[in-house]
Every structure is written in C-alpha cells, then in structure tokens.
Protein backbone atom coordinates (compact mmCIF):
# COMPACT_ATOMS: atom_id res chain seq x y z
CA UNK A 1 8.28 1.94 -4.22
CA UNK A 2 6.74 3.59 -7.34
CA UNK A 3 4.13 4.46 -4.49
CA UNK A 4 6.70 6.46 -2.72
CA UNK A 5 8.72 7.82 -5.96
CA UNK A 6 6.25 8.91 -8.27
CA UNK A 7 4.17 11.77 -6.00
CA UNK A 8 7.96 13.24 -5.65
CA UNK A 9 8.61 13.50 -9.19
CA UNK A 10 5.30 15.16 -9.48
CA UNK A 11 6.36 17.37 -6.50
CA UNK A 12 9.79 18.38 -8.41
CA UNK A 13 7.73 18.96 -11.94
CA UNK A 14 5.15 21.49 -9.74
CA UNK A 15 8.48 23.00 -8.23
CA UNK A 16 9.55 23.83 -11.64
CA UNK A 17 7.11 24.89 -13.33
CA UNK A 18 5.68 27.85 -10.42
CA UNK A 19 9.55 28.16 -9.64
CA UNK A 20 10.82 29.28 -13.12
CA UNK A 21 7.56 30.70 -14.65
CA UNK A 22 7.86 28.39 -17.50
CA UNK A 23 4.33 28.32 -17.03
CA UNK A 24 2.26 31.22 -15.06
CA UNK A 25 -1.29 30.27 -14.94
CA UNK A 26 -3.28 33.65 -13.22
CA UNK A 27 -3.94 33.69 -9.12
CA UNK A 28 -7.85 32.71 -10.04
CA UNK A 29 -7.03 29.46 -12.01
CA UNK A 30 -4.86 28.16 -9.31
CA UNK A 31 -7.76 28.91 -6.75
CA UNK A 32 -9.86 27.12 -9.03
CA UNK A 33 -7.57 24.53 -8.91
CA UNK A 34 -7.44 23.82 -5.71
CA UNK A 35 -10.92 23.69 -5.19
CA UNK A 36 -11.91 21.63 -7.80
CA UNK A 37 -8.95 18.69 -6.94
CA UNK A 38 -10.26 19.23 -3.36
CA UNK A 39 -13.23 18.48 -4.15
CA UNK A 40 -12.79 15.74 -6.50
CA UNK A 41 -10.29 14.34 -3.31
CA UNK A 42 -13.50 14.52 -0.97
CA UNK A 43 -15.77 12.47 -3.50
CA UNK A 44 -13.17 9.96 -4.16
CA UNK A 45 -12.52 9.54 -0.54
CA UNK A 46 -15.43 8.63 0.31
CA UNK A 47 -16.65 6.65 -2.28
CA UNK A 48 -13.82 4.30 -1.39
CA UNK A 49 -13.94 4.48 2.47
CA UNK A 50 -11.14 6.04 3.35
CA UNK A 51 -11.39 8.55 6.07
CA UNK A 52 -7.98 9.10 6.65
CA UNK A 53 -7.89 10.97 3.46
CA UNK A 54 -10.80 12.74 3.72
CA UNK A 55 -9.78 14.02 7.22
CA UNK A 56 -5.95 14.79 5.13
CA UNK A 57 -8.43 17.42 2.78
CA UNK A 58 -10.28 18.64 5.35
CA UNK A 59 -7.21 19.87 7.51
CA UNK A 60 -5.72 21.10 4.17
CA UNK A 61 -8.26 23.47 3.26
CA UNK A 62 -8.89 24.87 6.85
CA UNK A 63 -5.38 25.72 7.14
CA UNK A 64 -5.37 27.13 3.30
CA UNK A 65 -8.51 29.15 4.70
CA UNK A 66 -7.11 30.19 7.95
CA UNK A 67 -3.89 31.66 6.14
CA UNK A 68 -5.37 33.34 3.41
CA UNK A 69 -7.82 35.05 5.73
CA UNK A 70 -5.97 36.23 8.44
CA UNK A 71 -3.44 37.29 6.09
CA UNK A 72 -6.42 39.59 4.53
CA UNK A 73 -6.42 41.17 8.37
CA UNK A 74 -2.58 42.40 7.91
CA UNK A 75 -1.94 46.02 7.11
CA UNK A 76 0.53 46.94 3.74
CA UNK A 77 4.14 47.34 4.02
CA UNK A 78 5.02 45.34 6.62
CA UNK A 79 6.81 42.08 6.32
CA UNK A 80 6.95 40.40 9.96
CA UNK A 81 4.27 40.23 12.55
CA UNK A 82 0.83 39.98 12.43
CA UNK A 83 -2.34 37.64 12.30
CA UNK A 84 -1.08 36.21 9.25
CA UNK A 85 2.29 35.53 10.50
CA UNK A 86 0.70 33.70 13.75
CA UNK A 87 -1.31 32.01 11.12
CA UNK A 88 1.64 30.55 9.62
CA UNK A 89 3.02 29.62 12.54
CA UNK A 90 0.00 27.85 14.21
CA UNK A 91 -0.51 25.85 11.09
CA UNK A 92 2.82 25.03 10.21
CA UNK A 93 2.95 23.45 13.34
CA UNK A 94 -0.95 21.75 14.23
CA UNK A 95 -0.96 20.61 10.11
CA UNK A 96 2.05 18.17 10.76
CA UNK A 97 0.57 17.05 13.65
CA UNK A 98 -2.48 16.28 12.24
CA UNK A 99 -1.03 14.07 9.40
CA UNK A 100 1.11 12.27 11.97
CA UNK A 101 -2.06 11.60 13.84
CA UNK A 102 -4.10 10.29 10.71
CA UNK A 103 -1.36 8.21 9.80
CA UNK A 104 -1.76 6.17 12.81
CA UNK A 105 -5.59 5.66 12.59
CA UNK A 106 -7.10 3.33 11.45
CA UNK A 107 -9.44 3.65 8.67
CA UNK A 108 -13.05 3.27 10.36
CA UNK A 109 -15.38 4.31 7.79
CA UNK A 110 -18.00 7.27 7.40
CA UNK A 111 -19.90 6.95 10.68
CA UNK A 112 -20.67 9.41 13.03
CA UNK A 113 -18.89 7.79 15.69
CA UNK A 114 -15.86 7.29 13.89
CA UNK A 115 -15.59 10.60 12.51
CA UNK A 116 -17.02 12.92 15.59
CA UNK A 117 -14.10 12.54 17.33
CA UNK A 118 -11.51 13.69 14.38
CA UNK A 119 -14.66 16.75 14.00
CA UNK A 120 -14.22 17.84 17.56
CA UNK A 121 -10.35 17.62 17.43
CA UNK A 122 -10.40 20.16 14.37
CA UNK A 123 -13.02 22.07 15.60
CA UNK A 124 -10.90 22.94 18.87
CA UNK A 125 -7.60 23.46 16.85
CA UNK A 126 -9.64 25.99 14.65
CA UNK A 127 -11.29 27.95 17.86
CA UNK A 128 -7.45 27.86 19.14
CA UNK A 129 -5.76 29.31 15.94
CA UNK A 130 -8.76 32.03 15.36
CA UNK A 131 -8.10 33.02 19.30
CA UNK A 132 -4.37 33.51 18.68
CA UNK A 133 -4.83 35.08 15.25
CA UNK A 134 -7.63 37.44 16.37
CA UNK A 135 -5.02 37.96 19.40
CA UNK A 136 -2.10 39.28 17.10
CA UNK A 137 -1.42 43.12 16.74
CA UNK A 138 -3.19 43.70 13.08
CA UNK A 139 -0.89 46.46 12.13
CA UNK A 140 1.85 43.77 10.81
CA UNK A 141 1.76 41.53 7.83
CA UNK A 142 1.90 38.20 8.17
CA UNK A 143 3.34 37.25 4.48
CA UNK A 144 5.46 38.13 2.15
CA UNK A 145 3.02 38.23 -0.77
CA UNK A 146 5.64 38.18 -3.76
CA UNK A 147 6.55 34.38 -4.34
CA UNK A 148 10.18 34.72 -4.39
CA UNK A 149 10.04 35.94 -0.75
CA UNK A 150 9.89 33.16 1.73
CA UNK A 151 7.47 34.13 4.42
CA UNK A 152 9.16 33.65 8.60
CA UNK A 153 8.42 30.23 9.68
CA UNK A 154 9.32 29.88 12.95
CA UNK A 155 11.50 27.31 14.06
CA UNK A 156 9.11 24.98 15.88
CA UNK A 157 6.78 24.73 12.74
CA UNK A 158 9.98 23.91 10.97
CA UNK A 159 11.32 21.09 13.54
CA UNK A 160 7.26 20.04 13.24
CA UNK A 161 7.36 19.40 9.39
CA UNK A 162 10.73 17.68 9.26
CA UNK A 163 10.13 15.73 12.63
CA UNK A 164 6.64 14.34 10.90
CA UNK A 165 8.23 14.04 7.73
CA UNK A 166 11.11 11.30 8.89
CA UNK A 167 7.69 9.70 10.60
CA UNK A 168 5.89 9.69 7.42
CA UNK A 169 8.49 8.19 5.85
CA UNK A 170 9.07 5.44 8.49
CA UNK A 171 5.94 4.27 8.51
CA UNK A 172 5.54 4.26 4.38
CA UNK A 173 8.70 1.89 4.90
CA UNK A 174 7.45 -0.41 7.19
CA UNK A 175 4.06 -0.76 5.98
CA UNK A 176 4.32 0.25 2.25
CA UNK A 177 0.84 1.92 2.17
CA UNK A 178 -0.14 4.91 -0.53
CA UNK A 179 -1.66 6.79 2.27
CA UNK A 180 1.98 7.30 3.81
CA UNK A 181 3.46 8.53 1.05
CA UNK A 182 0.13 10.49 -0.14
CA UNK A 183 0.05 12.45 3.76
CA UNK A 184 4.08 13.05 3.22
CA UNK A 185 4.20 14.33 -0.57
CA UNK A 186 1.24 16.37 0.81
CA UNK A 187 3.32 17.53 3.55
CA UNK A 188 6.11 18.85 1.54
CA UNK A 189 4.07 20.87 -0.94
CA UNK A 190 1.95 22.19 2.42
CA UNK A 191 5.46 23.09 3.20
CA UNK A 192 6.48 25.35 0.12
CA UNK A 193 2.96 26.85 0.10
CA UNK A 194 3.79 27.99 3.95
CA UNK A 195 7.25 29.00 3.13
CA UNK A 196 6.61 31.06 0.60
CA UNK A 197 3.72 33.20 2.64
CA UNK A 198 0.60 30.69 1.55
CA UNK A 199 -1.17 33.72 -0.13
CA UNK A 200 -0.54 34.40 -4.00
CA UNK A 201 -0.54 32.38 -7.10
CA UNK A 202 2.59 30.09 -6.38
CA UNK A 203 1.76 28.89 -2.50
CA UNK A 204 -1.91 28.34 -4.45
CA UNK A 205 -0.06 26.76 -7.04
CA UNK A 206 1.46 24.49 -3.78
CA UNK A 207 -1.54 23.80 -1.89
CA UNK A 208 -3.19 22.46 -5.39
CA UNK A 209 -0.72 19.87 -5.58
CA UNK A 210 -0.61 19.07 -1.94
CA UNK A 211 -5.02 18.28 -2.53
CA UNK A 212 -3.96 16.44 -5.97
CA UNK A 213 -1.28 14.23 -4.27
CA UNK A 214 -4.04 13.26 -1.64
CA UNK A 215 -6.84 12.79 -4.07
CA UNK A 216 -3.95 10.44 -6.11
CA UNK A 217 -3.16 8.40 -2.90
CA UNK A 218 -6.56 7.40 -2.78
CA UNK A 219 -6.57 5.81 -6.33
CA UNK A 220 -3.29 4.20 -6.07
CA UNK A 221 -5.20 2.19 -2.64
CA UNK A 222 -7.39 1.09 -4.83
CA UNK A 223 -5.25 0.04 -7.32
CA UNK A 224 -3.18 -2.00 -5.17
CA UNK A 225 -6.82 -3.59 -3.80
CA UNK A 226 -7.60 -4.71 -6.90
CA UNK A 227 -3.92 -6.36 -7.95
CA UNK A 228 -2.31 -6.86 -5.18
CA UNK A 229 -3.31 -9.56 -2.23
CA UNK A 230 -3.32 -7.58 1.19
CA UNK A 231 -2.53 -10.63 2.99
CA UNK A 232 0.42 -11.63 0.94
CA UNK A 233 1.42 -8.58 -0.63
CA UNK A 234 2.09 -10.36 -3.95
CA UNK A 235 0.53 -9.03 -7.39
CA UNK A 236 -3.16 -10.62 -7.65
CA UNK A 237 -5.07 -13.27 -9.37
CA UNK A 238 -6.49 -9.81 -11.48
CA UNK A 239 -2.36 -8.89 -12.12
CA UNK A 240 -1.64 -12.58 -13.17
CA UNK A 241 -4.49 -12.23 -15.66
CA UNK A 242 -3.41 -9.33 -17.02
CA UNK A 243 0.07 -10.68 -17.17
CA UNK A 244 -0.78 -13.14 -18.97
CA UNK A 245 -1.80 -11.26 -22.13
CA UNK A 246 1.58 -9.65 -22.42
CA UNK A 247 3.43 -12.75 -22.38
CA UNK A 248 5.35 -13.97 -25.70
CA UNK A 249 6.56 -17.03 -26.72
CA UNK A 250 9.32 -18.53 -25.42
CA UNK A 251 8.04 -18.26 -21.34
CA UNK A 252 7.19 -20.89 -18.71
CA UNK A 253 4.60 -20.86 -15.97
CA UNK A 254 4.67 -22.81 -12.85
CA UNK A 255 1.56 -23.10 -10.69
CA UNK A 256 2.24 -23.76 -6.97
CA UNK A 257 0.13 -25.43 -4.05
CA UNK A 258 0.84 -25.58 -0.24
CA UNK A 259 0.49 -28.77 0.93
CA UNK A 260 -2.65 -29.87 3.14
CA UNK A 261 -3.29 -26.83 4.12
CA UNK A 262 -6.74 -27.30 4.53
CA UNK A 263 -5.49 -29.95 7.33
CA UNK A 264 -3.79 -26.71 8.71
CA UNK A 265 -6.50 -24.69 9.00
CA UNK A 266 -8.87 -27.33 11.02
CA UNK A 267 -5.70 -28.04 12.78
CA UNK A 268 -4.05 -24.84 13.93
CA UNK A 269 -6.98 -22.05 13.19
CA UNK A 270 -7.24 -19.41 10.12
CA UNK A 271 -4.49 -17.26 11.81
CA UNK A 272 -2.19 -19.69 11.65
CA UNK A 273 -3.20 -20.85 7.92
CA UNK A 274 -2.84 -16.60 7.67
CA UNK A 275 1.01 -17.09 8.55
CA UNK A 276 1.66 -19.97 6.61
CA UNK A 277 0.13 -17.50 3.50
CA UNK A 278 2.20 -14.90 4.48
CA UNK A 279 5.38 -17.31 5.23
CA UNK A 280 5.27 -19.10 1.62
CA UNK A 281 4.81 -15.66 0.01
CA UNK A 282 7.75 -14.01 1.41
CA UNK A 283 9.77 -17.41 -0.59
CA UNK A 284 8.12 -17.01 -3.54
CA UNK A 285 8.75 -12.87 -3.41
CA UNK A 286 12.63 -13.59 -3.67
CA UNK A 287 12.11 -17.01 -6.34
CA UNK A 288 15.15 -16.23 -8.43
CA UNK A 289 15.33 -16.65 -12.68
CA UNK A 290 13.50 -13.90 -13.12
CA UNK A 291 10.59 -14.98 -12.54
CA UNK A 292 7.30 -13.01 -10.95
CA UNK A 293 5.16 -14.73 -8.76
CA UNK A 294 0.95 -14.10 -8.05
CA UNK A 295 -1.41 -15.33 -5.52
CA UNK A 296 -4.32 -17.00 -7.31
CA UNK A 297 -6.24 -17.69 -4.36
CA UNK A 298 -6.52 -20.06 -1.71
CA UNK A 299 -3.73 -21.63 -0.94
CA UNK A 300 -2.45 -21.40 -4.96
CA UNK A 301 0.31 -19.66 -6.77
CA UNK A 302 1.86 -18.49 -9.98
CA UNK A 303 5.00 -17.87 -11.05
CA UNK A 304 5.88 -16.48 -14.71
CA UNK A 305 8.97 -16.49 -15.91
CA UNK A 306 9.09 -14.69 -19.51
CA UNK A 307 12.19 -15.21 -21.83
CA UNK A 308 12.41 -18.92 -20.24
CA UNK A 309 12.22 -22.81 -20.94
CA UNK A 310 11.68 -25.12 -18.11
CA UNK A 311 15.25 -26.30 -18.68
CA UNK A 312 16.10 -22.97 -17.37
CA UNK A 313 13.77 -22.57 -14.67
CA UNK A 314 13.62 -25.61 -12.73
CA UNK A 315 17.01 -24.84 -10.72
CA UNK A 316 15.03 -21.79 -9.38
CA UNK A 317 11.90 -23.90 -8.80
CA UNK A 318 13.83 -26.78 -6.75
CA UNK A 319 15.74 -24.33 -4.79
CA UNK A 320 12.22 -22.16 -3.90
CA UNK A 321 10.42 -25.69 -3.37
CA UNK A 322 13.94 -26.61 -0.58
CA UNK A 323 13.11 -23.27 0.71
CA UNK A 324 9.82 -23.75 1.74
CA UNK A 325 10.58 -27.17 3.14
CA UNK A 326 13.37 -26.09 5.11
CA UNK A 327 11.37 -22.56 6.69
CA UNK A 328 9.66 -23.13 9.70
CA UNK A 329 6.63 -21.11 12.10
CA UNK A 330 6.81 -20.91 15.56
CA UNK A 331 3.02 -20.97 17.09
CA UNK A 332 2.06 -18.79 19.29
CA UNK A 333 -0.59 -19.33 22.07
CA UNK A 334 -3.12 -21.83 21.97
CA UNK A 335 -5.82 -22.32 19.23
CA UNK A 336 -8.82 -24.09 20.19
CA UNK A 337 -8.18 -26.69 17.57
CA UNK A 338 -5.22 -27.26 19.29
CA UNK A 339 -6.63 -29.04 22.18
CA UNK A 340 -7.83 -32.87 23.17
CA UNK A 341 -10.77 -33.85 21.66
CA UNK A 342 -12.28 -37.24 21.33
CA UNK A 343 -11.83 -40.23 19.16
CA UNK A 344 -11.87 -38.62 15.42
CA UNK A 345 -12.44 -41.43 12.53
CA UNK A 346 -10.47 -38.34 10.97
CA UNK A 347 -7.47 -38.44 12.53
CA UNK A 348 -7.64 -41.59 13.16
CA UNK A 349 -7.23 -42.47 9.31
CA UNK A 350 -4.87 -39.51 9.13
CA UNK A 351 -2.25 -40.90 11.74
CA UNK A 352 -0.90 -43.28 9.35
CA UNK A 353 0.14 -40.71 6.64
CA UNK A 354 3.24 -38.46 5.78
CA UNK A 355 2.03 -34.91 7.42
CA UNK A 356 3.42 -32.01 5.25
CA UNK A 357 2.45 -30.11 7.57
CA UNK A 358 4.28 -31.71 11.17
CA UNK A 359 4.67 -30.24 14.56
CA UNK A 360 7.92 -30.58 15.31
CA UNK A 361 7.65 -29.27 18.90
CA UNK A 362 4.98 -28.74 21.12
CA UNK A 363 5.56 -27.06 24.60
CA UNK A 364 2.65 -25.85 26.60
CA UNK A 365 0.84 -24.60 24.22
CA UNK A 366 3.05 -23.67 21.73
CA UNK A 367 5.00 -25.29 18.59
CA UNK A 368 6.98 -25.14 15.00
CA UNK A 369 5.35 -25.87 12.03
CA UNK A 370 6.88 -26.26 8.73
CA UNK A 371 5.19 -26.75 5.46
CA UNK A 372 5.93 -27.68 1.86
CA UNK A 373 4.89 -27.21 -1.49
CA UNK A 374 3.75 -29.31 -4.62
CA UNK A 375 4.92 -27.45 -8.07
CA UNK A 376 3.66 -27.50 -11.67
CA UNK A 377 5.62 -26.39 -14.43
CA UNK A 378 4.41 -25.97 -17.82
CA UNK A 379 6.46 -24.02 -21.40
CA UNK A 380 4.70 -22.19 -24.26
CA UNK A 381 5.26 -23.16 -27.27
CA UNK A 382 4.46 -20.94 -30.82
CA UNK A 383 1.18 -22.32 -31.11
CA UNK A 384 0.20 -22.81 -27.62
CA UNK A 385 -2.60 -20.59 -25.88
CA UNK A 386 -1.60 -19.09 -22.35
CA UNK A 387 -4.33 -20.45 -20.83
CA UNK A 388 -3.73 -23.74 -22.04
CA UNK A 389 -0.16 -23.20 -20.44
CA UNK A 390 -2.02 -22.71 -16.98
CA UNK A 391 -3.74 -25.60 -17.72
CA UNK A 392 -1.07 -27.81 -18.42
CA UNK A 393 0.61 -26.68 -15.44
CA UNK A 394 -2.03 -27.15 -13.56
CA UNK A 395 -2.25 -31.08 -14.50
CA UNK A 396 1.72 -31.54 -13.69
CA UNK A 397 0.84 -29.69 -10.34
CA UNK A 398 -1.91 -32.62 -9.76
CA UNK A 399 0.52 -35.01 -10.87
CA UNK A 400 2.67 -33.83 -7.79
CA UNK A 401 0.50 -34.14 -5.45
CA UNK A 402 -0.84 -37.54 -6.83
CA UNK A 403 3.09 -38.83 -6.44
CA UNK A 404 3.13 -37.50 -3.04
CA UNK A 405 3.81 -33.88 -2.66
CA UNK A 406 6.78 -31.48 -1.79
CA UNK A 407 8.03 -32.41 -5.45
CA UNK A 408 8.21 -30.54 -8.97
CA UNK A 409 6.36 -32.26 -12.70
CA UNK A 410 7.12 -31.20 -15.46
CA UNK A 411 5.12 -31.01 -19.00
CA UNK A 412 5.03 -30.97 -21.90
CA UNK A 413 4.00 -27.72 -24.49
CA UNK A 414 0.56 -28.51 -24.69
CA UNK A 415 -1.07 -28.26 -28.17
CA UNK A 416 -3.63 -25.70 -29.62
CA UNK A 417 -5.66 -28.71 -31.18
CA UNK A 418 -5.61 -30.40 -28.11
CA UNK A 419 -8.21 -30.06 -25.28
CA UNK A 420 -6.95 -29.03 -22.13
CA UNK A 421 -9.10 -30.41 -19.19
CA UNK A 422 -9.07 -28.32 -16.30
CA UNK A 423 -7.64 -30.87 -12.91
CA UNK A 424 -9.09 -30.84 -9.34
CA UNK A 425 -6.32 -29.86 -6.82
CA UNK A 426 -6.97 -30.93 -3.15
C-alpha cells in the first residue's frame, strides 16, 4: 500500500506548499520544472520498457501545451468563454480517458507497432481539440489566471476525472501495480492544475508534480522487480538478502520446500506448478508469529521471524505446514501431461510411493490437487553468522524430507567455529 499512500502524501505536501505560499518559486522555475521531470520521466520510461508511462507523459504535456496556448489566444478581462475555456474542457475530459485507457494496456514495449496505434489515437484527439479551440469565439478568456480563482470546468470533465479516478483506484486494488496509483496521483494533480485555469505559476506548480509522480511510478516498478517475485508477490530472494543483514540476535529462520514438485510439473504442466507457487504463497503471506516470509526461488522459501526462538515459532510453523496440507487446487482443462502414455519405468517405480502431491479427483479432464510442505527451522545464537543460520536450516529442511516430508526439524544454533556444509534439497 505504501505504493498507493506515499504519491498522496506527496500530493498534500505540493498542495501546501503552492496553496499557502510558504514557498513561491517564480512562473519560469516551475516551467523549468516541469520540463526537466518530464523529461527525466521520458528517459526513465523507456530505459525500463514501460510504455504505459511514457504514453502517461506524452498526454500530459500535450494537454499542458494545448491549455497554455490557447489560453494565449483569449482576450483580457474576461473570465468565461473562449479557446482557453474549450481547452479546459476538452482536456479535462479526453486526459481521463486516456489514463483509463493506458491503464488497461498492456505494456508492449518500444516498437513501432505497439506504439503507432497509441500515436494515431493522440494525434486525432489533438486535430479534434485544435478544431474546437480554433472554433471558439477568441474574444473570451478561457482562465482565470490568478491562482486563487478556480477556472469553469464543466461538469462532464468533472464526472470524467472522478468517474476514472474510482477506476484507477479499482484496478490499483485488485492488481496492486505502481502504474495505477502513478496514472491516479497524476490524475489528481492534472486535476488542480485544470481547476485552477492550468496557466500561471501554481497549475505549473501542479502539472510538475503530476510528471514527477509518473516519472516516480516508474522507479517504484522497478523496485518491486527487483524484491518482490511477480509470480508470488512475496518480498524476493534480493529482499531476504538484504533482510538478513538487519537481523539481531535472538531471531529464527525457517526455510521451506514444496514437496515433489518437480513430479508436479512433468505431471500437470508449468501452469499448474504456477498455481501451486501462487497457492503456497498466499499461506505463507498470512504465517502468523510475526514472522515475514521470501521466495528464494524454485520451489523454496524463507520465513524470518526476528525477536524469536524456535520454541516460539514452531506453533506458527505447524499450523502454516496443516495449512498447506489441508488447501487444495482444482485443475482446470487438460494438460498434455495429463494424458495416457505408455509403460514409464518412471512411474512405474513411482506407483509404490506416498504422492505429496495426489489427485484426489479426476473427472473428464479435470481434478484437485493438494500439496504439502517439508520445513527447516534453525535459531541464532550470539556468536552465530546469519548465513550459517540459513545453512543450518537448510540441513533440518533435508532432514525432513529424508524422514519423509510434510513434517517440521528442528536444529540446533549452529557454531561460528563450526563449518556449515551447504545440503542438496530434491
């Protein structure tokens, strides 16, 4: 949520500070501003691929351009009316729009065929506004030009914004992306700037934080790339690292390993192994005792629980290993894997054996799987290394799955003087 939270805060602050003149930077250094953090937005968007924000930039400057210029057009002393007020009006309602729009694309890179069509759907909106704008009776102003005036926003730009706003917001709820709440916090300053006539040093002021909130959203994608797991949505193997270096004795760390899920992927297809990812992870996102758990990779996890001994932690551990066991996924369709094949010195060796994996239903094509997990659990002690916690974690995870899976080991605080050998996991 700090995705969704912290752009607002900054929203407030800008509020603020243009609002109450506690700072009052001059009209040119708020252009430059804007230009520079638009700019900057641009570079960053495309060095990390994502066209949705670029296209967000390039609709915010046309309609900071379009405004600004027709409001040039407007004759003094007039308040309503105008090119400038048809301005507002056109943009307050196509800018909206367009966010909506980008929201549901899906990034496609920096190819002419991906982007041409988003071109010729801006060009046209442009032609449109400049036909309407040139259209307007020019003896009219379209803006109030003093920033405590709000400029006339008619009412359809206003249902646009607040319609595309609750969208915006939707979508960042289901889907918990920075680009969602990037396009809305850019939406609400595009807002103020409109409202209060987008020409001057405030609106500028606005539109500046609108670019900067876009240009943000873009490095907060990134961040979330590098530690967080877009399959799972848990923090990392990079985040566990990192986590690992603030930890202070006493703490406990348990490392965690589906069970045969190798034997799930050649048996069910990747998509289904995908689910079973995504089904353990949602457990391990509510383990209880405070702990924090992190996707190492593969099919391995990590939970830290700072503060804790494994006398404190292993209630939370057994009731996230019954958990697991006891959560089931319902197939859907029919993988190719699924289907008759011949004799298999495989499966024929496998038939004996306790499946962790089972099918507990199979009809027509589809079934319920249910999985388990094996579980390591290792405690610092004053002299111990966290890595050689991992480790000896590691080896009571192997010891698990050497006494037959879907069970937790224990050990003990390993020593610094002792050498911790790293354990292969199947």
């Amino acid at each position: 949520m700090k995705s969704l939270i912290t752009p607002g805060i900054f929203v407030l602050v800008i509020v603020a500070l243009l609002q109450t003149g506690l700072v009052a930077p001059s009209a040119g250094a708020l252009t430059y501003a804007f230009y520079s953090v638009w700019l900057a937005g641009l570079l960053l968007a495309w060095r990390f691929h994502s066209s949705r924000i670029f296209c967000a930039l390039v609709v915010l400057l046309l309609s900071q351009r379009a405004v600004s210029y027709f409001a040039s057009l407007t004759a003094p002393g007039h308040v309503t009316g105008g090119p400038g007020s048809t301005a507002i009006a056109a943009v307050g309602v196509l800018l909206p729009i367009n966010f909506v729009l980008l929201s549901f694309q899906q990034e496609s890179g920096f190819t002419f065929s991906s982007l041409a069509p988003s071109g010729v759907l801006l060009f046209v909106q442009s032609v449109i506004v400049a036909v309407l704008c040139r259209s307007a009776p020019m003896g009219a102003a379209a803006v109030s030009h003093h920033p405590a005036v709000p400029a006339t926003m008619p009412f359809a730009a206003v249902l646009a914004f607040s319609a595309a706003a609750i969208m915006l917001l939707i979508r960042f709820l289901l889907f918990r992306k920075p680009v969602e709440s990037g396009l809305l916090w850019s939406l609400a300053a595009s807002f103020l700037a409109l409202r209060l006539g987008a020409v001057g040093r405030v609106p500028t002021g606005y539109f500046a934080a609108a670019a900067f909130i876009l240009a943000g959203a873009v490095v907060e994608t990134s961040y979330l790339l590098a530690y967080h797991d877009e399959l799972t949505t848990l923090p990392s193997r990079r985040a566990f690292h990192d986590a690992l270096l603030r930890l202070e004795h006493p703490y406990s760390i348990a490392m965690l390993d589906i069970d045969h899920f190798k034997r799930c992927n050649d048996t069910y297809g990747h998509d289904t192994g995908d689910q079973v990812l995504r089904l353990v992870a949602s457990r391990l996102a509510r383990v209880s005792g405070g702990g924090q758990a992190y996707r190492c990779g593969g099919e391995e996890f990590a939970v830290l629980f700072p503060g804790k001994m494994i006398s404190e932690v292993t209630g939370s551990l057994e009731r996230l290993r019954a958990e697991i066991e006891a959560s089931t996924l319902r197939l859907r369709g029919t993988d190719r894997r699924q289907q008759q094949r011949g004799p298999d010195r495989r499966n024929q060796r496998s038939r004996g054996r306790g499946h962790a994996i089972r099918q507990l239903a199979k009809p027509e094509g589809t079934g319920v799987i249910s999985v388990t997990a094996s579980i390591g659990v290792a405690t610092s002690s004053e002299n111990a290394r966290a890595e050689e916690v991992v480790q000896a974690a590691d080896k009571a995870l192997y010891r698990a799955k050497a006494a037959g899976r879907n069970r937790i080991e224990m050990a003990a605080p390993p020593k610094r003087h002792q050498r911790a050998r790293a354990a292969g996991i199947a």
